[in-house]
Protein backbone atom coordinates (compact mmCIF):
# COMPACT_ATOMS: atom_id res chain seq x y z
CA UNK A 1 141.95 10.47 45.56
CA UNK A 2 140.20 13.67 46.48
CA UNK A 3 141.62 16.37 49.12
CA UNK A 4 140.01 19.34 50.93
CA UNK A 5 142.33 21.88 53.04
CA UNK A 6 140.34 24.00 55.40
CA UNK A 7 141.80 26.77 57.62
CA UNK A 8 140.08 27.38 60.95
CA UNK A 9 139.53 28.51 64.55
CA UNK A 10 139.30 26.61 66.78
CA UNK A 11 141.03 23.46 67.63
CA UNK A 12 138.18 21.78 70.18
CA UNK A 13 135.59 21.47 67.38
CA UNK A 14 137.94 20.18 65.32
CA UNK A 15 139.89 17.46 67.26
CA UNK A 16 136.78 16.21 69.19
CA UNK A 17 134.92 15.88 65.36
CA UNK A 18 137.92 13.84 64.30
CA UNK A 19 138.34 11.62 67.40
CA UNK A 20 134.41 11.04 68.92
CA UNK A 21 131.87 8.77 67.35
CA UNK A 22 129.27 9.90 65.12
CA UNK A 23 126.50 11.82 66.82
CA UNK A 24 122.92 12.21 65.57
CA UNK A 25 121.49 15.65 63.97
CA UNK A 26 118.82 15.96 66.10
CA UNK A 27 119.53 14.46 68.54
CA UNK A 28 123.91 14.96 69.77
CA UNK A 29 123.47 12.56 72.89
CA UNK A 30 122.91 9.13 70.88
CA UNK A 31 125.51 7.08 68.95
CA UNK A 32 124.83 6.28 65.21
CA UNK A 33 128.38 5.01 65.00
CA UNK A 34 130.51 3.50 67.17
CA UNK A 35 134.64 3.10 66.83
CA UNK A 36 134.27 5.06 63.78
CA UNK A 37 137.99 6.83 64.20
CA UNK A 38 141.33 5.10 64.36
CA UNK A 39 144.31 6.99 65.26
CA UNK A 40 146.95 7.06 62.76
CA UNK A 41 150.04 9.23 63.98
CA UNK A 42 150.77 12.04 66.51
CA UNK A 43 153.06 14.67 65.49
CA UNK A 44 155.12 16.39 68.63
CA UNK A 45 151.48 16.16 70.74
CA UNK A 46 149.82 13.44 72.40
CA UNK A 47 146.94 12.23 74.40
CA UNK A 48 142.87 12.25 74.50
CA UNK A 49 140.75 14.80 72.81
CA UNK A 50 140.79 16.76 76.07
CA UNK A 51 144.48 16.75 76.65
CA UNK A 52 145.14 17.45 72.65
CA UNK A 53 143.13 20.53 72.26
CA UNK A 54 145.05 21.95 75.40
CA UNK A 55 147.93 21.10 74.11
CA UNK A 56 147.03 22.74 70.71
CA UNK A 57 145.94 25.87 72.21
CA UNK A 58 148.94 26.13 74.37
CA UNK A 59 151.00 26.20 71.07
CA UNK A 60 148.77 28.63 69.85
CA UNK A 61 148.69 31.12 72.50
CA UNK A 62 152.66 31.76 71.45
CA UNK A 63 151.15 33.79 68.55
CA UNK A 64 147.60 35.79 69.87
CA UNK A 65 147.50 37.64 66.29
CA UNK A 66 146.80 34.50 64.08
CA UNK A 67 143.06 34.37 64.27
CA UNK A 68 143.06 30.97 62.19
CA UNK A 69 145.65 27.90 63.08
CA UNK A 70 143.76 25.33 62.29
CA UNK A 71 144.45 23.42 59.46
CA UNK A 72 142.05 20.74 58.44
CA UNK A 73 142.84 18.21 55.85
CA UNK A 74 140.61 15.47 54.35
CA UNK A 75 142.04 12.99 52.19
CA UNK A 76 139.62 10.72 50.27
CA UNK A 77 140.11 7.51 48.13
CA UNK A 78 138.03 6.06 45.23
CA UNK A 79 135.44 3.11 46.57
CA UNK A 80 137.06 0.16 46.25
CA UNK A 81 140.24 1.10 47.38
CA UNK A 82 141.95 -0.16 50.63
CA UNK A 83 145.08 1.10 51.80
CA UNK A 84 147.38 -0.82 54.69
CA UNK A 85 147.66 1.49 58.02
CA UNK A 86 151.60 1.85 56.81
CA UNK A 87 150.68 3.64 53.47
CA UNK A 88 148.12 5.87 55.16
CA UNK A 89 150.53 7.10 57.70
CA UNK A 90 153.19 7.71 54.37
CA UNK A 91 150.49 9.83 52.80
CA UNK A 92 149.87 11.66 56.12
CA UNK A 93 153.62 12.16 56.21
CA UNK A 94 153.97 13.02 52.47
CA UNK A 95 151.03 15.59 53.15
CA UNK A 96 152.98 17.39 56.08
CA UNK A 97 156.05 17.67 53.43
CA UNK A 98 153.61 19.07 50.91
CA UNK A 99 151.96 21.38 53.47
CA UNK A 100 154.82 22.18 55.61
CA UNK A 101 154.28 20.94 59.01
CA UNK A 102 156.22 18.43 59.52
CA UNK A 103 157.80 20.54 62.71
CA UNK A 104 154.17 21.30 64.03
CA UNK A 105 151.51 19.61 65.88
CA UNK A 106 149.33 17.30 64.10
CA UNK A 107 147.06 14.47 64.61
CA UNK A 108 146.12 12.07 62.02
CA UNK A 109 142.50 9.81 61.86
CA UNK A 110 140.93 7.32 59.96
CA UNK A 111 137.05 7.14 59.78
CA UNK A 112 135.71 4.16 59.06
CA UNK A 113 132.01 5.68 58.76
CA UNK A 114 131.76 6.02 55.01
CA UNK A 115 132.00 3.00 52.31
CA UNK A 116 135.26 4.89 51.16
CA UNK A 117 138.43 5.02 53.21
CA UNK A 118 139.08 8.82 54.09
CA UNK A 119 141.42 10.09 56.52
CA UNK A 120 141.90 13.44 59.00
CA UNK A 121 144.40 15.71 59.90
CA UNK A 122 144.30 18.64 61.97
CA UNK A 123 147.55 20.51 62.29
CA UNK A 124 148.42 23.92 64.27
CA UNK A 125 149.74 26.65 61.24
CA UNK A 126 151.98 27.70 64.59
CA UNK A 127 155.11 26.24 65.26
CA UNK A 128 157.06 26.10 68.81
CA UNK A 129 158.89 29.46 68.25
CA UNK A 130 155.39 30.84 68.27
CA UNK A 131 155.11 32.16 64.06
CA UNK A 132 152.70 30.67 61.60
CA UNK A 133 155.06 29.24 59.62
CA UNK A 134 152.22 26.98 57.11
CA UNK A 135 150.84 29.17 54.72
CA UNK A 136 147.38 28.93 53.33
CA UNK A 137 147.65 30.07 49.87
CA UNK A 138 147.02 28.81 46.92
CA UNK A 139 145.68 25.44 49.50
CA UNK A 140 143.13 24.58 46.80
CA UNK A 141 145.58 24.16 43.91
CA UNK A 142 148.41 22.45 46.09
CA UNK A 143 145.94 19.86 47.73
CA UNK A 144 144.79 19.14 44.03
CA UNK A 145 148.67 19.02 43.13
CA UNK A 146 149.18 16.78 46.39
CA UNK A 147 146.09 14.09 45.53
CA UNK A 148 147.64 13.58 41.63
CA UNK A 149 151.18 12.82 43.09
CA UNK A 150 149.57 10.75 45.70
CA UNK A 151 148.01 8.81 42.80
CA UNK A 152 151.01 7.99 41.18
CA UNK A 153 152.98 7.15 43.32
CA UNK A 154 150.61 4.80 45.41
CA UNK A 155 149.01 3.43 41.77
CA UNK A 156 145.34 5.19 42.90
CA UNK A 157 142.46 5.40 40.50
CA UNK A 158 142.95 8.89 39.73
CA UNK A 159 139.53 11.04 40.98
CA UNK A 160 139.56 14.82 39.00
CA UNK A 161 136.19 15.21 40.32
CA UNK A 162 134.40 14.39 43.18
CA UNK A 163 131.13 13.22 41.60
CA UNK A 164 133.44 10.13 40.48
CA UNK A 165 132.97 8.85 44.20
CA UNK A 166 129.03 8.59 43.69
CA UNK A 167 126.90 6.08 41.85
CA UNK A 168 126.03 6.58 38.69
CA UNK A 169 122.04 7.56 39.41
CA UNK A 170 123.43 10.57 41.56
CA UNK A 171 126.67 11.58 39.33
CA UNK A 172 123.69 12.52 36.79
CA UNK A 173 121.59 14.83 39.29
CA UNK A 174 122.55 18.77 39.68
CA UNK A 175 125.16 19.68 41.77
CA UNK A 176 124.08 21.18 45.08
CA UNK A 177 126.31 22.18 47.86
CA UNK A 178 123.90 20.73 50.67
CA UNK A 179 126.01 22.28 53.61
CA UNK A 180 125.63 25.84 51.72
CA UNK A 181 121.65 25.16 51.21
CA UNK A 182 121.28 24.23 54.92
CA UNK A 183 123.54 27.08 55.86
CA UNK A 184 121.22 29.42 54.10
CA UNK A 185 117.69 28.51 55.48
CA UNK A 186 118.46 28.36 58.44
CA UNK A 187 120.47 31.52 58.91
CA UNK A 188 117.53 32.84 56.76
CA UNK A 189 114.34 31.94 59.07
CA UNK A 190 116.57 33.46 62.06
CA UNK A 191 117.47 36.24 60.17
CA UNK A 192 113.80 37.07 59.13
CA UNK A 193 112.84 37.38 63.45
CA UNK A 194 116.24 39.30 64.43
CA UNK A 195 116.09 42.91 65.47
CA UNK A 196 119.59 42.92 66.24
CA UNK A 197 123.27 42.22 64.95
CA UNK A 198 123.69 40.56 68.53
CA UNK A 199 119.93 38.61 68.32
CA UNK A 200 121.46 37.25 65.17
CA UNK A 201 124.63 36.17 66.43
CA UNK A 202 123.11 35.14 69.32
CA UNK A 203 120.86 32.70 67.24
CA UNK A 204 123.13 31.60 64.99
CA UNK A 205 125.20 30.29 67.89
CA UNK A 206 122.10 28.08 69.33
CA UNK A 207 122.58 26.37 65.86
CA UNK A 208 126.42 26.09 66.55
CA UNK A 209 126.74 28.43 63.73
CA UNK A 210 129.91 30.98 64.90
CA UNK A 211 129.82 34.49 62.69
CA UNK A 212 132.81 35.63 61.87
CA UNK A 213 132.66 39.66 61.24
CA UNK A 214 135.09 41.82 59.62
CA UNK A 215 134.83 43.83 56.13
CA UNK A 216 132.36 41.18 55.14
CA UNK A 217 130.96 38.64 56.75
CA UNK A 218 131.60 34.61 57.25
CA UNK A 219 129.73 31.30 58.99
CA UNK A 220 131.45 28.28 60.58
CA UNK A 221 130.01 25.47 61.59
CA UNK A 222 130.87 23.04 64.76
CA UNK A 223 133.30 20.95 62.44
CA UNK A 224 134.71 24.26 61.64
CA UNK A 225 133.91 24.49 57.84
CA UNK A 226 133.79 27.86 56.64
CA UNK A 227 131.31 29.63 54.38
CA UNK A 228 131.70 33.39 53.08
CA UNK A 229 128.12 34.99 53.31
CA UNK A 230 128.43 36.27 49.87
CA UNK A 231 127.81 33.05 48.57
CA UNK A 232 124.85 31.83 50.35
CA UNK A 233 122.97 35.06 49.43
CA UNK A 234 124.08 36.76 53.00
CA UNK A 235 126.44 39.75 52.68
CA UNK A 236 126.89 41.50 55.84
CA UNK A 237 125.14 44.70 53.97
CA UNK A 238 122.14 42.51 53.15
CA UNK A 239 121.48 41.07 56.26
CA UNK A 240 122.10 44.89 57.72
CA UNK A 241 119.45 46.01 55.22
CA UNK A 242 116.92 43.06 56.30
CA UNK A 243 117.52 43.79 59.88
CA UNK A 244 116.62 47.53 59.44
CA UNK A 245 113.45 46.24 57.47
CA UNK A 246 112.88 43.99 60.34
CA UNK A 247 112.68 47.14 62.41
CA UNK A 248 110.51 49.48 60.56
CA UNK A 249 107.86 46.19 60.21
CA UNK A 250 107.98 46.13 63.61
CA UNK A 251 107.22 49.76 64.10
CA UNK A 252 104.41 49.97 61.53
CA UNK A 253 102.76 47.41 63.21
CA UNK A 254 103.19 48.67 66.58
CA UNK A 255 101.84 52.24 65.05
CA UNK A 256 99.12 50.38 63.50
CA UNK A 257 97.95 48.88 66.52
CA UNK A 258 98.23 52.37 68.75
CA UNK A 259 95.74 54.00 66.14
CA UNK A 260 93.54 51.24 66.05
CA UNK A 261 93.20 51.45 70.02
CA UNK A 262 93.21 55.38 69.53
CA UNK A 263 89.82 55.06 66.63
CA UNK A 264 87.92 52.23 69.24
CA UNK A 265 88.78 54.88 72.29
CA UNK A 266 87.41 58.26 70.55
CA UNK A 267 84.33 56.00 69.16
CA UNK A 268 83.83 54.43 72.27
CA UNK A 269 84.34 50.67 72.14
């Protein structure tokens, strides 16, 4: 079993990525899977994606200062492996124990889109009397704590490493982070054509990439997985630096072109 813990933003991305069927890339209008998510358990919410995410955001608004309460679980199991609906919703409830939101809002899913059983939660970091009361730290180390108690005490084929999950062709090929490669180009190519901090944003966002700004810089995508610029090669002083060379290419070319029409004028073409 294999775990990932992700704080985030925004609840809408979140929920409706959890609840709808699997869009397209290219194309967000057509179905590629159908019935792909199964409710498992509300926690103290309850409805459709449109009722949960106002109902999520209502909580929310109790504490305006907490920039990130969403927390997004994935919980994975080894191919192979089928667990009954009851122990799912155990291990959902064991998680909120672990995690500590047991007294907050959260939804649990099954997708059935993958050969593997996995299953999502998305729970609100703010309780009813309006403080975050589930911490993020350490989330990394406690998830990987969680998954090895899950193991035992369920009798799991224990996973330490998520290359156990592939076949044996691909566990042999380099490890690439594909959403940090895909990140990269294409905030690169936009990057390379933006004059602007706001042209950039405001590209980034027609890719449903949000920027997240403060000392340094950060990306999340729709499903609202987060990647520090630093490592995708995008520090908030380098893309600064390429915007300012973006600038001065821009003005030597507009320079070149005023003395070219100035030489054809005093020569007479």
């Amino acid at each position: 079993m294999i775990g990932k813990a992700i704080i985030g933003k925004g609840f809408a991305g979140c929920i409706k990525y959890c609840l709808e069927d699997k869009k397209m890339e290219m194309n967000r209008d057509q179905t590629i899977v159908h019935n792909r998510a199964e409710v498992l358990l509300f926690n103290k919410c309850f409805g459709n994606k449109k009722e949960l995410v106002r109902d999520f955001n209502e909580v929310r608004k109790l504490n305006p200062k907490q920039s990130k309460p969403v927390f997004h679980f994935t919980l994975s199991f080894a191919p192979g492996e089928k667990l009954t609906r009851a122990q799912l919703i155990h291990i959902v409830q064991d998680c909120a124990k672990e995690f500590g939101f047991v007294e907050n809002q959260f939804l649990a899913v099954e997708h059935k889109d993958t050969q593997h059983q996995h299953i999502h939660i998305v729970a609100n970091r703010i309780g009813f009397a309006g403080k975050t009361n589930v911490s993020d730290s350490n989330s990394y180390k406690r998830m990987a704590e969680f998954c090895r108690k899950m193991e035992r005490k369920y009798q799991l084929q224990q996973v330490l490493s998520p290359r156990r999950f592939l076949p044996k062709q691909q566990q042999l090929l380099p490890r690439i982070d594909q959403r940090k490669e895909q990140f990269k180009l294409q905030l690169k190519q936009i990057l390379q054509s933006s004059k602007t901090m706001e042209r950039f944003q405001q590209k980034a966002k027609e890719l449903r990439i949000e920027i997240i700004k403060g000392r340094g810089i950060a990306f999340m995508d729709e499903k609202g997985i987060k990647i520090k610029g630093s490592d995708i090669g995008l520090s908030l002083q380098t893309i600064e630096k390429q915007i300012e060379s973006n600038n001065r290419q821009a003005l030597q070319k507009q320079t070149a072109f005023i003395q070219t029409k100035q030489r054809e004028n005093t020569m007479g073409l």
